[in-house]
PDB file of N, CA and C in Angstrom:
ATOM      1  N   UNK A   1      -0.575 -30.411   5.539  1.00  0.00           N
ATOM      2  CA  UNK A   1      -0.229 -29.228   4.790  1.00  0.00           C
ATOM      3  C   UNK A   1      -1.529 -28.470   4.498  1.00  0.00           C
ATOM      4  N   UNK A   2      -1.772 -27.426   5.091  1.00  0.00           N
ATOM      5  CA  UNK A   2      -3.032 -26.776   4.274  1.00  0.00           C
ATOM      6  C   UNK A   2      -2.392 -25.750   3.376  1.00  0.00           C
ATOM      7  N   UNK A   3      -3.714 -24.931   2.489  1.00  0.00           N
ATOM      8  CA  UNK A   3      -3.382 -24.405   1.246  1.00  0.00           C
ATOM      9  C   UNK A   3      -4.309 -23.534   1.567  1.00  0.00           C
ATOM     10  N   UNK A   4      -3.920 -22.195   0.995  1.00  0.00           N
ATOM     11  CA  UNK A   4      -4.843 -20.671   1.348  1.00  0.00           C
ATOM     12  C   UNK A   4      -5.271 -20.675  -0.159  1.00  0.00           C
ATOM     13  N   UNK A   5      -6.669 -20.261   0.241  1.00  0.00           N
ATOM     14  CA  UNK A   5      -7.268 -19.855  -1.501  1.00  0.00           C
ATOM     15  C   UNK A   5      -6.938 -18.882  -1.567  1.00  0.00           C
ATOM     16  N   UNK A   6      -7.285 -17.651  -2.638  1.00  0.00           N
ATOM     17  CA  UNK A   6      -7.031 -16.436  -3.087  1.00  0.00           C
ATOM     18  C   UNK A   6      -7.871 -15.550  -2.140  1.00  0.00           C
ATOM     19  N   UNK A   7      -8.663 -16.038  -1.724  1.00  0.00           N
ATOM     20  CA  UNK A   7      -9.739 -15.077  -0.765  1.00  0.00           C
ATOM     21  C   UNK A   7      -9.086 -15.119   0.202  1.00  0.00           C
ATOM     22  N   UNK A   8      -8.404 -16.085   0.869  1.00  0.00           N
ATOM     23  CA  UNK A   8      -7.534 -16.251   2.372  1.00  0.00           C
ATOM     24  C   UNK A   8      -6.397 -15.305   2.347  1.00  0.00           C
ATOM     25  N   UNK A   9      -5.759 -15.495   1.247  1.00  0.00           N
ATOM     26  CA  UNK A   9      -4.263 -14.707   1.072  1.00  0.00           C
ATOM     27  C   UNK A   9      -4.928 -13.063   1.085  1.00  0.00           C
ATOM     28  N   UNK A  10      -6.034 -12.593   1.229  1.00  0.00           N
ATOM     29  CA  UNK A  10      -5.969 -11.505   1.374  1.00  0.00           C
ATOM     30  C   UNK A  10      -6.093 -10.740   2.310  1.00  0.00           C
ATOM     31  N   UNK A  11      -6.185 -12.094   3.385  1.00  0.00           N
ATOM     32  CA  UNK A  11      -6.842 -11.857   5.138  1.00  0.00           C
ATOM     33  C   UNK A  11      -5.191 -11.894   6.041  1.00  0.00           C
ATOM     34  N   UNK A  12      -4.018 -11.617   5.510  1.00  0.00           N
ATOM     35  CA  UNK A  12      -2.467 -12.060   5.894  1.00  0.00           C
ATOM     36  C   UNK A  12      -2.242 -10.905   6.943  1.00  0.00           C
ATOM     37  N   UNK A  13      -2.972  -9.730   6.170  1.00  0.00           N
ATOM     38  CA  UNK A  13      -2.519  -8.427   7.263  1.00  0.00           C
ATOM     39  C   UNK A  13      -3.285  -8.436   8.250  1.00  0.00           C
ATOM     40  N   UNK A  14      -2.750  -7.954   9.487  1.00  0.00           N
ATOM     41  CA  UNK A  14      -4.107  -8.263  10.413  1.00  0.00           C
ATOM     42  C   UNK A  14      -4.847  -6.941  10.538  1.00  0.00           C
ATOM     43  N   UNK A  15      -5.907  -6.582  10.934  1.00  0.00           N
ATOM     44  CA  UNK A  15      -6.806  -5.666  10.857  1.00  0.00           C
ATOM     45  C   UNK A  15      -7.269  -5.097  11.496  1.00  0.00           C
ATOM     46  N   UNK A  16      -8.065  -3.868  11.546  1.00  0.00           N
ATOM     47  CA  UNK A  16      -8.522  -3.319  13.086  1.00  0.00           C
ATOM     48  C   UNK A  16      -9.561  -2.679  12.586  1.00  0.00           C
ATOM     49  N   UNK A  17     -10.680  -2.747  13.214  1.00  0.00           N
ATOM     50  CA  UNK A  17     -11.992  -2.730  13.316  1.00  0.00           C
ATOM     51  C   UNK A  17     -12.276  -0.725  13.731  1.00  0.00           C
ATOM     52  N   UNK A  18     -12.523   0.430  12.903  1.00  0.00           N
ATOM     53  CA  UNK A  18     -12.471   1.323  13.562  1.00  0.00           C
ATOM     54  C   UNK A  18     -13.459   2.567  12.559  1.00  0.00           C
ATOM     55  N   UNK A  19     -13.945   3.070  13.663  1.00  0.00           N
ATOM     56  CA  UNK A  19     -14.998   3.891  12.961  1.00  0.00           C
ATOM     57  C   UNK A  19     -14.474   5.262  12.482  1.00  0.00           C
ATOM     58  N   UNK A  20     -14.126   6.223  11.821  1.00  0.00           N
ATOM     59  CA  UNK A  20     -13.420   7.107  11.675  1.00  0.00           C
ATOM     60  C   UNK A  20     -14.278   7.596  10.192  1.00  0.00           C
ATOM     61  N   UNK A  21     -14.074   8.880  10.078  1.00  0.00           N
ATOM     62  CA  UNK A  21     -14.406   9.773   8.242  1.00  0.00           C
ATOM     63  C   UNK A  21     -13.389   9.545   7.537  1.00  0.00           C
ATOM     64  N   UNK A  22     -13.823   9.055   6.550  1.00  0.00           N
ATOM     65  CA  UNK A  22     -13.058   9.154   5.328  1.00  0.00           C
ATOM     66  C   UNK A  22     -13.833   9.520   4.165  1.00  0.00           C
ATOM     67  N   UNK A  23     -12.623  10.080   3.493  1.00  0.00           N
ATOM     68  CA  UNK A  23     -12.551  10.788   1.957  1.00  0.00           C
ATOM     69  C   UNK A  23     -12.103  10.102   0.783  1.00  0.00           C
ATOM     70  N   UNK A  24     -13.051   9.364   0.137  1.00  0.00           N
ATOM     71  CA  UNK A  24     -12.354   9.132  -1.525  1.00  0.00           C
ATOM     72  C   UNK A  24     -12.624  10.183  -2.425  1.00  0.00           C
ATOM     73  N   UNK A  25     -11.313  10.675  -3.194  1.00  0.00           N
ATOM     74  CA  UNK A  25     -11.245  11.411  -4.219  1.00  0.00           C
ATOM     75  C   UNK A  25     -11.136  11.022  -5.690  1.00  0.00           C
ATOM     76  N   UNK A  26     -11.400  11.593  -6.615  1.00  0.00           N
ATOM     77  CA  UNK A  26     -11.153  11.110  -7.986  1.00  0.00           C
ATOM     78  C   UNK A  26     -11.063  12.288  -8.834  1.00  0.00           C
ATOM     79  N   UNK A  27      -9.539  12.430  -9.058  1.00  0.00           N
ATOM     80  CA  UNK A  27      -9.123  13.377  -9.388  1.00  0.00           C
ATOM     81  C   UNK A  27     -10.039  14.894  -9.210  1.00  0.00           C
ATOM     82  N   UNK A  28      -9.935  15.919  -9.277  1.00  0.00           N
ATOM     83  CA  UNK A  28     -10.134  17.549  -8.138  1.00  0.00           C
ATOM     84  C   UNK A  28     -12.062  17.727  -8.507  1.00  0.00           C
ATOM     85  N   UNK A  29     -12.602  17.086  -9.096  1.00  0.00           N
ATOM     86  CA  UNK A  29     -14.313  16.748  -9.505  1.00  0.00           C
ATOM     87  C   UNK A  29     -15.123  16.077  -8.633  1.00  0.00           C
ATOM     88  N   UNK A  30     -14.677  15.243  -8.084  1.00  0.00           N
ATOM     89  CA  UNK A  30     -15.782  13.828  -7.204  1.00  0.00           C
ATOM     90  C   UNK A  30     -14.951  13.819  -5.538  1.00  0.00           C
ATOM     91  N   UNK A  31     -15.398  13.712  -5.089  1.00  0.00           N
ATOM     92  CA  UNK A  31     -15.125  13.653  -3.634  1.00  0.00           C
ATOM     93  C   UNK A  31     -16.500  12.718  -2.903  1.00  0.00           C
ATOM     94  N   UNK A  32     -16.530  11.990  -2.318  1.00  0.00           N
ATOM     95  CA  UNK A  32     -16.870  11.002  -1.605  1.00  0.00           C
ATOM     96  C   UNK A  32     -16.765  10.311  -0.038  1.00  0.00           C
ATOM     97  N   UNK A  33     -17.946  11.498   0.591  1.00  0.00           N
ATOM     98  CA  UNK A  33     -17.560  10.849   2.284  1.00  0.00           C
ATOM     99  C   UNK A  33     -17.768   9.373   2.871  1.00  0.00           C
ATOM    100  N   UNK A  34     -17.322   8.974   3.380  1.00  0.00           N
ATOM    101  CA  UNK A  34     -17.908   7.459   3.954  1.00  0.00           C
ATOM    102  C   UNK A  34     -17.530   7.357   5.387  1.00  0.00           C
ATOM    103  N   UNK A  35     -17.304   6.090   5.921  1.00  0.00           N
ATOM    104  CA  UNK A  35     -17.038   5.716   6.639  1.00  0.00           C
ATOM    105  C   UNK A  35     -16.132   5.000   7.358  1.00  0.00           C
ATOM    106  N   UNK A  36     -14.680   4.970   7.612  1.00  0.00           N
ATOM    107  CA  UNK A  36     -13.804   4.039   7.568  1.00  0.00           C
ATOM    108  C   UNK A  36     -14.371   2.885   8.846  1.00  0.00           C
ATOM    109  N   UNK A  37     -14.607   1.296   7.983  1.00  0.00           N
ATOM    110  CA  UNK A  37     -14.724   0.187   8.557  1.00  0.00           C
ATOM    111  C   UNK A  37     -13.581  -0.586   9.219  1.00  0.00           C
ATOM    112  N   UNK A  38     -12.343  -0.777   8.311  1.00  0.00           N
ATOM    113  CA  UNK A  38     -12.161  -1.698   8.753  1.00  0.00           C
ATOM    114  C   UNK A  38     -10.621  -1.532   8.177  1.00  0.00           C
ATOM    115  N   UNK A  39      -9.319  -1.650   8.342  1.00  0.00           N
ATOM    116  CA  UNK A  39      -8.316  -0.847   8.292  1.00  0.00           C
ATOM    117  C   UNK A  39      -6.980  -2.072   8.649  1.00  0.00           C
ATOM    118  N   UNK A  40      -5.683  -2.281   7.608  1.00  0.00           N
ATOM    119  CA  UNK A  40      -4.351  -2.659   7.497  1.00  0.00           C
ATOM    120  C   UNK A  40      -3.501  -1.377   7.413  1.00  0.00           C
ATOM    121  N   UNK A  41      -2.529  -2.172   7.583  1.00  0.00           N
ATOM    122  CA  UNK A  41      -1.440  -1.405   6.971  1.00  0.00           C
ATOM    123  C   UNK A  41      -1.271  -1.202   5.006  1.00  0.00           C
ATOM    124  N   UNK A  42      -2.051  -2.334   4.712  1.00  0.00           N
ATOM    125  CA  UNK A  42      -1.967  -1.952   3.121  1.00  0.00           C
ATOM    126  C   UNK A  42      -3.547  -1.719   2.634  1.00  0.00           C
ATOM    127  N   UNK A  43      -4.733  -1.555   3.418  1.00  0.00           N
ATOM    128  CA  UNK A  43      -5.655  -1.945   2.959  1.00  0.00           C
ATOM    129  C   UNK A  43      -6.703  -0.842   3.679  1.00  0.00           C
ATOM    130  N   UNK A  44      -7.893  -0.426   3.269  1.00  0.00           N
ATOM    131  CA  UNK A  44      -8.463  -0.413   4.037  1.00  0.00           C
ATOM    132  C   UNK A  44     -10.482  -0.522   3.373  1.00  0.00           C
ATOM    133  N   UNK A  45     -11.570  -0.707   4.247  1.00  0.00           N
ATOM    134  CA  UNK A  45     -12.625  -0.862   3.577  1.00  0.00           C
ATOM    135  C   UNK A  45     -13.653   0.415   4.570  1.00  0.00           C
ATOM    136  N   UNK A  46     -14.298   0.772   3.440  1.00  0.00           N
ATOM    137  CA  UNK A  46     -14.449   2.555   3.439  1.00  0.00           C
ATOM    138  C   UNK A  46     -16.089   1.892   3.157  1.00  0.00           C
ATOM    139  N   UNK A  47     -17.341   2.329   4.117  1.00  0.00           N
ATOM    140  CA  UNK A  47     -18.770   2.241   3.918  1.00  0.00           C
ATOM    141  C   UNK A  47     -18.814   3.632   3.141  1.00  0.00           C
ATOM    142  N   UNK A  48     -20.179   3.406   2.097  1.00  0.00           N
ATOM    143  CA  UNK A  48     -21.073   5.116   1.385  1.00  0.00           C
ATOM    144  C   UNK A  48     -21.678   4.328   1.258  1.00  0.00           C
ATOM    145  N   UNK A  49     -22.388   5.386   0.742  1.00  0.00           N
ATOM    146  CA  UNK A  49     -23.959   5.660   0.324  1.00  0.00           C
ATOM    147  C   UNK A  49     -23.609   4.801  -1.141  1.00  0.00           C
ATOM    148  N   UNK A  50     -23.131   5.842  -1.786  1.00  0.00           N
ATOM    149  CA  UNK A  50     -22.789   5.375  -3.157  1.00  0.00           C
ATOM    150  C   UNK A  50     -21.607   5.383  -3.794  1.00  0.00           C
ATOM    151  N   UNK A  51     -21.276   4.220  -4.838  1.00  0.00           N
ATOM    152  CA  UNK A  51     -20.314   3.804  -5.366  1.00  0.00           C
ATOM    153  C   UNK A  51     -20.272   3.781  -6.739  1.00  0.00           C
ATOM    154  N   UNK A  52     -21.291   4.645  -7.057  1.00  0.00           N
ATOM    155  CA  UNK A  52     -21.688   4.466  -8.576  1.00  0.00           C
ATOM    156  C   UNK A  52     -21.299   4.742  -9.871  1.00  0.00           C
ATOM    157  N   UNK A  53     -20.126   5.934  -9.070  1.00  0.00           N
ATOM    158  CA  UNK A  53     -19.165   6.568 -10.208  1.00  0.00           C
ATOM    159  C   UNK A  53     -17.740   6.097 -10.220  1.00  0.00           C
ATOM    160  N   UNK A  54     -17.636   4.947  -9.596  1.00  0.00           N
ATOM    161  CA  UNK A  54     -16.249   4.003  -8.989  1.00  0.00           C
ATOM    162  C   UNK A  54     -16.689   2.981  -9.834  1.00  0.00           C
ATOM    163  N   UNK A  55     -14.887   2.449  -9.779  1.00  0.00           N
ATOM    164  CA  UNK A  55     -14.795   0.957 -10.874  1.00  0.00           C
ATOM    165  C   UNK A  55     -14.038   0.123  -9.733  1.00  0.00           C
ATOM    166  N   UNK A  56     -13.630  -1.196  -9.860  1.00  0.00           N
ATOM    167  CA  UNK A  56     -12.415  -1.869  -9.804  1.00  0.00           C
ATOM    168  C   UNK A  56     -11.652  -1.526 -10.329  1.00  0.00           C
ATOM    169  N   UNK A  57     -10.660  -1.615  -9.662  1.00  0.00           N
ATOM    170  CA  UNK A  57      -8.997  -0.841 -10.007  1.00  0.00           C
ATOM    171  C   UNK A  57      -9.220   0.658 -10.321  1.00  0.00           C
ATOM    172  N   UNK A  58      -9.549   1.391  -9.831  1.00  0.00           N
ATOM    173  CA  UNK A  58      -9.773   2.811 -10.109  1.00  0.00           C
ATOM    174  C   UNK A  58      -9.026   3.499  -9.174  1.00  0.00           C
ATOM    175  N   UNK A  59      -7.899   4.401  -9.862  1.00  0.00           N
ATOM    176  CA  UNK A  59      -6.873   4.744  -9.264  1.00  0.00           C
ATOM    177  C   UNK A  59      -7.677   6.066  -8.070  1.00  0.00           C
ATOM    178  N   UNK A  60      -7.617   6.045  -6.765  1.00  0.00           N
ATOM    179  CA  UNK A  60      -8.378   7.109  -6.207  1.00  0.00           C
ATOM    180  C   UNK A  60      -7.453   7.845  -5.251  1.00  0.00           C
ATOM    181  N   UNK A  61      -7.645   9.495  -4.926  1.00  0.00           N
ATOM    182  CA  UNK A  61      -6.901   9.784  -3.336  1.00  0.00           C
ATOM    183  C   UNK A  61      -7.835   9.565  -2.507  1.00  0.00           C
ATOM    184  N   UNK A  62      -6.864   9.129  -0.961  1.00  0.00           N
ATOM    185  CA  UNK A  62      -7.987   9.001   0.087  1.00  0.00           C
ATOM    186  C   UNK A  62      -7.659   9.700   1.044  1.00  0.00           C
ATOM    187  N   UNK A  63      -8.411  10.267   2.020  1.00  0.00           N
ATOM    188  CA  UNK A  63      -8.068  10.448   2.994  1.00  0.00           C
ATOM    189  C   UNK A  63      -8.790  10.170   4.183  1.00  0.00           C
ATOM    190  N   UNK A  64      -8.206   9.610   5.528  1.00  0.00           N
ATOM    191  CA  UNK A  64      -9.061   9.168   6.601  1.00  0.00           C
ATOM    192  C   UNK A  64      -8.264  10.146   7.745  1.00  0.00           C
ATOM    193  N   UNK A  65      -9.089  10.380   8.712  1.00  0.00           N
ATOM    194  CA  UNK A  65      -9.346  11.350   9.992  1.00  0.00           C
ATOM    195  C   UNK A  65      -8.770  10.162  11.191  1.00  0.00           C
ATOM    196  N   UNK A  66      -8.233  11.075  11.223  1.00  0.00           N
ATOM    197  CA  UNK A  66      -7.248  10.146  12.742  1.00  0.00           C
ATOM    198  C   UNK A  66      -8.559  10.094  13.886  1.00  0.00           C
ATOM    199  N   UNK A  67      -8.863  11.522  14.276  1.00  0.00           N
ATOM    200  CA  UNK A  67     -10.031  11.593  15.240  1.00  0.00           C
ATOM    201  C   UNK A  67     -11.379  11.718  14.381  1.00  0.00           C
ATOM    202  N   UNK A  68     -12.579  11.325  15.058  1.00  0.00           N
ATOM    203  CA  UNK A  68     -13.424  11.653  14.730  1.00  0.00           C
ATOM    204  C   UNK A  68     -14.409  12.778  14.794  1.00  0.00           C
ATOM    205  N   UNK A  69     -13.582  13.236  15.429  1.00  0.00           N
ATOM    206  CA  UNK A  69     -13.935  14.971  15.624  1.00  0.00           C
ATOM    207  C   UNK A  69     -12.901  15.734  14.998  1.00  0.00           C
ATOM    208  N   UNK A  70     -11.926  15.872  14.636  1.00  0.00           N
ATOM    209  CA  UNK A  70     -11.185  16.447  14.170  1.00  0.00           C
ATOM    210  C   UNK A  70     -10.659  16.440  12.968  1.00  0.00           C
ATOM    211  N   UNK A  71     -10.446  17.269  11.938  1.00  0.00           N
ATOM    212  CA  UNK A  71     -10.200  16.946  10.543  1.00  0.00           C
ATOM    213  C   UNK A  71      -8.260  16.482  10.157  1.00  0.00           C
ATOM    214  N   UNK A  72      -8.052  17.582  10.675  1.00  0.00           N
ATOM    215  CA  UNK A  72      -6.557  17.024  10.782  1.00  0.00           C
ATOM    216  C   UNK A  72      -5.896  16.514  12.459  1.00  0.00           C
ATOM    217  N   UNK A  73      -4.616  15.999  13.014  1.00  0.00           N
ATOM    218  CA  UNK A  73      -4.223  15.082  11.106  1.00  0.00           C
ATOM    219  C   UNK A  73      -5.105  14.158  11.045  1.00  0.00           C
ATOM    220  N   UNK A  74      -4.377  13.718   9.750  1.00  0.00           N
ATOM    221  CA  UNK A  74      -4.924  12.793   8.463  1.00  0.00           C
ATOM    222  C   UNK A  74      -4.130  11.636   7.551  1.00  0.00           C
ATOM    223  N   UNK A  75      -4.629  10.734   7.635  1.00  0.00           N
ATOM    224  CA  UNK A  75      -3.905  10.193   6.655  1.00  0.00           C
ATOM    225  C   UNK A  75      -3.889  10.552   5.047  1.00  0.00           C
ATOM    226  N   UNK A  76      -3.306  10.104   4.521  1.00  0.00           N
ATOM    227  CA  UNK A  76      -3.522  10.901   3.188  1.00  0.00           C
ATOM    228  C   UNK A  76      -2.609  10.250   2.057  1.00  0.00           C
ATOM    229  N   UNK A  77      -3.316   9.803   0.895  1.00  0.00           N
ATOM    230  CA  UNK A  77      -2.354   9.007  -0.062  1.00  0.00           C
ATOM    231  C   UNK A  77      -3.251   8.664  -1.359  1.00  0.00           C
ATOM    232  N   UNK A  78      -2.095   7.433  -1.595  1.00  0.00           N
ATOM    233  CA  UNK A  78      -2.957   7.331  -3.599  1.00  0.00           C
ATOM    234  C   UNK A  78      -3.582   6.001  -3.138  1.00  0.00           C
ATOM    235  N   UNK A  79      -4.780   5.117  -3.698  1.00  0.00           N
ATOM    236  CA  UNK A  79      -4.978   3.573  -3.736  1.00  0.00           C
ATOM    237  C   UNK A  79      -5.337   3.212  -4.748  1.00  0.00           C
ATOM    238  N   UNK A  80      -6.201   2.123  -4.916  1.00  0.00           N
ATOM    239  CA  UNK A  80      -6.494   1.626  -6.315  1.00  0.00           C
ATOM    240  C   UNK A  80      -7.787   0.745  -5.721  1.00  0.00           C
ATOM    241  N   UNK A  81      -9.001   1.029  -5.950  1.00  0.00           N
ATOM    242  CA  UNK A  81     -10.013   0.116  -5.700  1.00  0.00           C
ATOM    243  C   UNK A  81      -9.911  -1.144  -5.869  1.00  0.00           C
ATOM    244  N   UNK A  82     -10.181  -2.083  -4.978  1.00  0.00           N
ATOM    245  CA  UNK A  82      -9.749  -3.928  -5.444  1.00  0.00           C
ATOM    246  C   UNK A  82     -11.262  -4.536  -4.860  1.00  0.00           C
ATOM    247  N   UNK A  83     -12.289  -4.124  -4.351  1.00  0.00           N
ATOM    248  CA  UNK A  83     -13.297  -4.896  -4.127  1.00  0.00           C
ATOM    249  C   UNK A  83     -14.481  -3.729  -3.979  1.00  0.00           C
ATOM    250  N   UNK A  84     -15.890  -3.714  -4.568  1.00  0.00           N
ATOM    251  CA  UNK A  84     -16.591  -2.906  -4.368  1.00  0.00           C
ATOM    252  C   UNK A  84     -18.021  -3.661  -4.032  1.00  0.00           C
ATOM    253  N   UNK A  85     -18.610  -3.417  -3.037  1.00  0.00           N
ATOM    254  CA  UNK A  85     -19.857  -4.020  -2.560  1.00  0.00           C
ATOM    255  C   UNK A  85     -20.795  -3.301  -2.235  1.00  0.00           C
ATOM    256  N   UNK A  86     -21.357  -3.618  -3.713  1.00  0.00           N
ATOM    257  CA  UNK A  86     -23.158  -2.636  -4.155  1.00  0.00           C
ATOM    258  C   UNK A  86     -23.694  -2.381  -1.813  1.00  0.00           C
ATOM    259  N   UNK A  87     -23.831  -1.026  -2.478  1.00  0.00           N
ATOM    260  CA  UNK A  87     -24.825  -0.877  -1.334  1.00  0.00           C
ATOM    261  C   UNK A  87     -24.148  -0.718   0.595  1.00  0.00           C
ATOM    262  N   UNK A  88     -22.763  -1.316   0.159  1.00  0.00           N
ATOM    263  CA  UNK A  88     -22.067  -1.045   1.433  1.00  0.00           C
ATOM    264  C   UNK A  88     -21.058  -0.512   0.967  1.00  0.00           C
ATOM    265  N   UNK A  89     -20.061  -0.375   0.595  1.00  0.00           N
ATOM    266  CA  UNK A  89     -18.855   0.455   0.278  1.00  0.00           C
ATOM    267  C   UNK A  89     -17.593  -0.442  -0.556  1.00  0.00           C
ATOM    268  N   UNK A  90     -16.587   0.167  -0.504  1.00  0.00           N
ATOM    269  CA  UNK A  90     -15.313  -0.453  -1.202  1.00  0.00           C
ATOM    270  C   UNK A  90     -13.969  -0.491  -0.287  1.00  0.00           C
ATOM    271  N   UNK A  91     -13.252  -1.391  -0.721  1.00  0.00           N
ATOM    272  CA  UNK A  91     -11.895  -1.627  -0.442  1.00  0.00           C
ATOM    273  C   UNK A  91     -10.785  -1.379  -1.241  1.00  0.00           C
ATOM    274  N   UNK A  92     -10.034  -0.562  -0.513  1.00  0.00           N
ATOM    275  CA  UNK A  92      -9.054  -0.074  -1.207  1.00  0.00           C
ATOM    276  C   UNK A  92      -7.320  -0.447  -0.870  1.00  0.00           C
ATOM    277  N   UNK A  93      -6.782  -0.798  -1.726  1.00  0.00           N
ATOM    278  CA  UNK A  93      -5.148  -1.180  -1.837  1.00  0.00           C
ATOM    279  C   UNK A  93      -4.352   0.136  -1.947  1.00  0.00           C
ATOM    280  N   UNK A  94      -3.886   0.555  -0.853  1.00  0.00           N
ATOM    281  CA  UNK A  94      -2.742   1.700  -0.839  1.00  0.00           C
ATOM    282  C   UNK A  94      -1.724   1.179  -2.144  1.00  0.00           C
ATOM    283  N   UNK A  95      -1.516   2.381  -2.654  1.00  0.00           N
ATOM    284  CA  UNK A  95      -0.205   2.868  -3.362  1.00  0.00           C
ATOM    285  C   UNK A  95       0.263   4.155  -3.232  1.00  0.00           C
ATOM    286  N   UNK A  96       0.668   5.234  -2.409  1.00  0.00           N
ATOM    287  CA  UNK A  96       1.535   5.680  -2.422  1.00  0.00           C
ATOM    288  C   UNK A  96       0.979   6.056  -1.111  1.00  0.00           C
ATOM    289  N   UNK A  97       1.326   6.838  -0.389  1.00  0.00           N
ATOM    290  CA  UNK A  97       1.567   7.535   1.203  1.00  0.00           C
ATOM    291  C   UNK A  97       2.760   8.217   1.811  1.00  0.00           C
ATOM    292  N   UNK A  98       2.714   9.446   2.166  1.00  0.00           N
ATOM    293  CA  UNK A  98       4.134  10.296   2.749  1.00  0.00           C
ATOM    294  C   UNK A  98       4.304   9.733   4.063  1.00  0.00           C
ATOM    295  N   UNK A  99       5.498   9.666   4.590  1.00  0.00           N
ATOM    296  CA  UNK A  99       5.740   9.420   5.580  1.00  0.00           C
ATOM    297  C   UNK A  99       4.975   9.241   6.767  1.00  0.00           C
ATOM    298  N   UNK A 100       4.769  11.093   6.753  1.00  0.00           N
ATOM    299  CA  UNK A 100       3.681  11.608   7.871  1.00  0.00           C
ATOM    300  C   UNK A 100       2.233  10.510   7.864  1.00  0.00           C
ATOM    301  N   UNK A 101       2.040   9.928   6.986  1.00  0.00           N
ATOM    302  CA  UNK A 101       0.661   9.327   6.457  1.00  0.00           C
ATOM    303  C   UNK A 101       1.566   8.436   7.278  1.00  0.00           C
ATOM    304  N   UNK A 102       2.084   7.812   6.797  1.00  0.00           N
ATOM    305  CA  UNK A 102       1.993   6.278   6.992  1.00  0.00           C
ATOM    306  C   UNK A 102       2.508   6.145   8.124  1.00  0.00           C
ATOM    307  N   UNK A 103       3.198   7.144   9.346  1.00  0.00           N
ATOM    308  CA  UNK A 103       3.169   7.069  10.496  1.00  0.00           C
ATOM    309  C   UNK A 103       2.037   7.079  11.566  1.00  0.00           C
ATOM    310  N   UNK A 104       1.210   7.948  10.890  1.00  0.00           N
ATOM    311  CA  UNK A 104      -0.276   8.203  11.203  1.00  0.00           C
ATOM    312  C   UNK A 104      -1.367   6.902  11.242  1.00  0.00           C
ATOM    313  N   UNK A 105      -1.155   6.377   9.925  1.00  0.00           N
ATOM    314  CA  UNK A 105      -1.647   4.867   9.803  1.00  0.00           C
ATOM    315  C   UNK A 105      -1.106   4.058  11.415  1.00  0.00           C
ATOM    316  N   UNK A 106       0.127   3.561  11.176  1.00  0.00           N
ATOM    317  CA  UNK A 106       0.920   3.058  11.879  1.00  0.00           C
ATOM    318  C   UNK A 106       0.124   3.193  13.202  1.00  0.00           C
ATOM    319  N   UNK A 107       0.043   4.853  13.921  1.00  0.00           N
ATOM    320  CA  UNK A 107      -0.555   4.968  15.032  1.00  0.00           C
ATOM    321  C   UNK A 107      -1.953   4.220  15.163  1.00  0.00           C
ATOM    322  N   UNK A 108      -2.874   4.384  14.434  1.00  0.00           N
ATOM    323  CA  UNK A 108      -4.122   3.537  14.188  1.00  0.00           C
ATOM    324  C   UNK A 108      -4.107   2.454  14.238  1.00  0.00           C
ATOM    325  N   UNK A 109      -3.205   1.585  13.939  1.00  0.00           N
ATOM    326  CA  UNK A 109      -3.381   0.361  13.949  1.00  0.00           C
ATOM    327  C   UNK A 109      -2.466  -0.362  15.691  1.00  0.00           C
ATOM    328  N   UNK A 110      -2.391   0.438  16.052  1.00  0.00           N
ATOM    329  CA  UNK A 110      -1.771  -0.177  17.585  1.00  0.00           C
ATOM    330  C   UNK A 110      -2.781   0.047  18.733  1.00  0.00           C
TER     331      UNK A 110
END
């Protein structure tokens, strides 16, 4: 019988490795370019510069660039910060997404 720690249970979705722009927002004041790393269907982990005006659990909008040349489309939705790592970037837990988003996602990850 094996047993998943809490760090394992968070590795369930599988993932895809992809370089793309992304946008964290915080509410219509702070905007934040990075880098999209590394990408689920519920998850994704976003490289910057800086993270300094971000918390854990900090409700944020995001948005990531389907192409990397192109601004739209886009994904586009609400998350909630769940892991932040001084100096490389944060991970974020989707909570809300329109359709169009989350079909868009969907495409990315195949």
């Amino acid at each position: 019988m094996s047993y998943l720690r809490k760090s394992d249970e968070q590795r369930l979705e599988s993932r895809v490795g992809v370089e793309l722009p992304a946008k964290i927002s915080v509410g219509s004041q702070l905007t934040i370019d990075g880098l999209l790393k590394d990408l689920s269907s519920k998850s994704a982990f976003i490289t910057m510069k800086s993270t300094v005006y971000l918390k854990l659990n900090d409700e944020v909008g995001f948005s990531i660039q389907c192409s990397p040349v192109h601004a739209e489309p886009a994904v586009h939705g609400q998350a909630r910060i769940s892991r932040i790592v001084v100096g490389e970037g944060l991970a974020i837990y989707f909570t809300a997404m329109d359709d169009s988003s989350t079909r868009r996602l969907n495409g990315l990850l195949k």
